[in-house]
Protein backbone atom coordinates (compact mmCIF):
# COMPACT_ATOMS: atom_id res chain seq x y z
CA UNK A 1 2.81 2.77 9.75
CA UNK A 2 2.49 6.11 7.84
CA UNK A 3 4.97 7.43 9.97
CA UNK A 4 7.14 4.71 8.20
CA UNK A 5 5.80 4.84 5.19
CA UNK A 6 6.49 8.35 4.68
CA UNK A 7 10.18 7.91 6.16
CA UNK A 8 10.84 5.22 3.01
CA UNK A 9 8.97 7.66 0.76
CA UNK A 10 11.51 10.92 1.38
CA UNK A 11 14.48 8.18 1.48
CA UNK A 12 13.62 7.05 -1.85
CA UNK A 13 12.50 10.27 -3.52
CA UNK A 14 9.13 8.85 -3.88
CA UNK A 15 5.20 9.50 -3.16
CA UNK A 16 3.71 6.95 -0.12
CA UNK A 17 1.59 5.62 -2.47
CA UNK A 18 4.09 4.67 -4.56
CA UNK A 19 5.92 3.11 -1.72
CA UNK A 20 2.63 1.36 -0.48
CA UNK A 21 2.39 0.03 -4.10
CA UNK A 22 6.00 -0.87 -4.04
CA UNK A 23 5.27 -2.92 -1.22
CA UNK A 24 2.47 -4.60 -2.04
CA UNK A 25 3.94 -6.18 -5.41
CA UNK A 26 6.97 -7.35 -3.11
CA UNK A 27 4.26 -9.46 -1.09
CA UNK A 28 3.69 -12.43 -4.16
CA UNK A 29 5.32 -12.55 -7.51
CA UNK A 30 1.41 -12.76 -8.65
CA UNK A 31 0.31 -9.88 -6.70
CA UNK A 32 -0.79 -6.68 -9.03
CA UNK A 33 -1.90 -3.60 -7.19
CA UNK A 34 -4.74 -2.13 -8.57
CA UNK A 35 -4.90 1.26 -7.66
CA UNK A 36 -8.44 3.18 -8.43
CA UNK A 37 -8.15 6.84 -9.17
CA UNK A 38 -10.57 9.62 -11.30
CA UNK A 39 -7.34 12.04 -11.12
CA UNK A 40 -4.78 11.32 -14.36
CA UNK A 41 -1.93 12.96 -11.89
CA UNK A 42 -2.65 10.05 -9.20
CA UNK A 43 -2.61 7.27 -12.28
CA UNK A 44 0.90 8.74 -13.00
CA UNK A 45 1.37 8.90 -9.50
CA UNK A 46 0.39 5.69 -9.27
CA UNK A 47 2.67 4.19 -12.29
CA UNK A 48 5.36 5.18 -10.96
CA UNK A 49 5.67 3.32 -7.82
CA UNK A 50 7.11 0.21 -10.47
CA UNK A 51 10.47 2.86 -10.31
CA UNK A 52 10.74 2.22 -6.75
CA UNK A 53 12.79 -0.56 -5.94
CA UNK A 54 12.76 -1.62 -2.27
CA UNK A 55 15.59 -3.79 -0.63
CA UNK A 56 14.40 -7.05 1.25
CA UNK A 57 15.62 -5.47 4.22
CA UNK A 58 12.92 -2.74 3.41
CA UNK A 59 10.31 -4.82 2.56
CA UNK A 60 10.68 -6.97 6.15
CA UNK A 61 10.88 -3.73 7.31
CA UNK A 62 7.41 -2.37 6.18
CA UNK A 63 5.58 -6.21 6.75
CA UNK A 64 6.63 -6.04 10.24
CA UNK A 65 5.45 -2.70 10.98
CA UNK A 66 2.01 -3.59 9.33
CA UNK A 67 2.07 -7.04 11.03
CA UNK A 68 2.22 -5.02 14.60
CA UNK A 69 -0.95 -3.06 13.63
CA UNK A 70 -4.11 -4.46 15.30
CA UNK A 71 -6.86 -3.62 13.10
CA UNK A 72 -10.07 -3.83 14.91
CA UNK A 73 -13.56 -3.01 13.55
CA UNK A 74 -16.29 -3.43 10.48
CA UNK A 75 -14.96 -3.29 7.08
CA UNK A 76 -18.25 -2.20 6.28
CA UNK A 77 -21.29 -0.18 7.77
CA UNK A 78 -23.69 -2.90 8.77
CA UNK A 79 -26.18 -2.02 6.15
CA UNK A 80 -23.44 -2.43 3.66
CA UNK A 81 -21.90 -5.40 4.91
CA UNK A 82 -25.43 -6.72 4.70
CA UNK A 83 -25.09 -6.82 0.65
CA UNK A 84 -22.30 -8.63 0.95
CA UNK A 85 -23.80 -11.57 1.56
CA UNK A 86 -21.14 -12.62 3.35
């Protein structure tokens, strides 16, 4: 997927985040990424992923390569996951 990722992000002149971002928004006309950063160059980073237009083609592109991932695992250490109360 970063593979990917970073192929769209050289194409387009852009940062992977930004084409992550990009991505993301393309999901849901509702959907707002939220990106959290301490560094002001990431927030401009960041900001300017909504300069990065992506083609459907692109878009069914990067949901079928993250569709093929099998993600496997905790999201959390157990004693985290434990406050969750979930």
């Amino acid at each position: 997927m970063l593979d990917l990722i970073r192929r769209y992000a050289e194409k387009k002149d852009a940062t992977p985040a930004q084409i992550a971002l990009a991505w993301l928004r393309e999901q849901k006309p509702f959907i707002v990424p939220i990106p959290g950063t301490t560094k002001p160059e990431r927030l401009t980073e960041n900001i300017g992923s909504v300069n990065v237009e992506l083609s459907p083609d692109e878009v069914a592109s990067l949901t079928a390569a993250a569709g093929s991932i099998d993600l496997t695992g905790n999201r959390y250490p157990d004693e985290l996951e434990a406050r969750t109360g979930l």
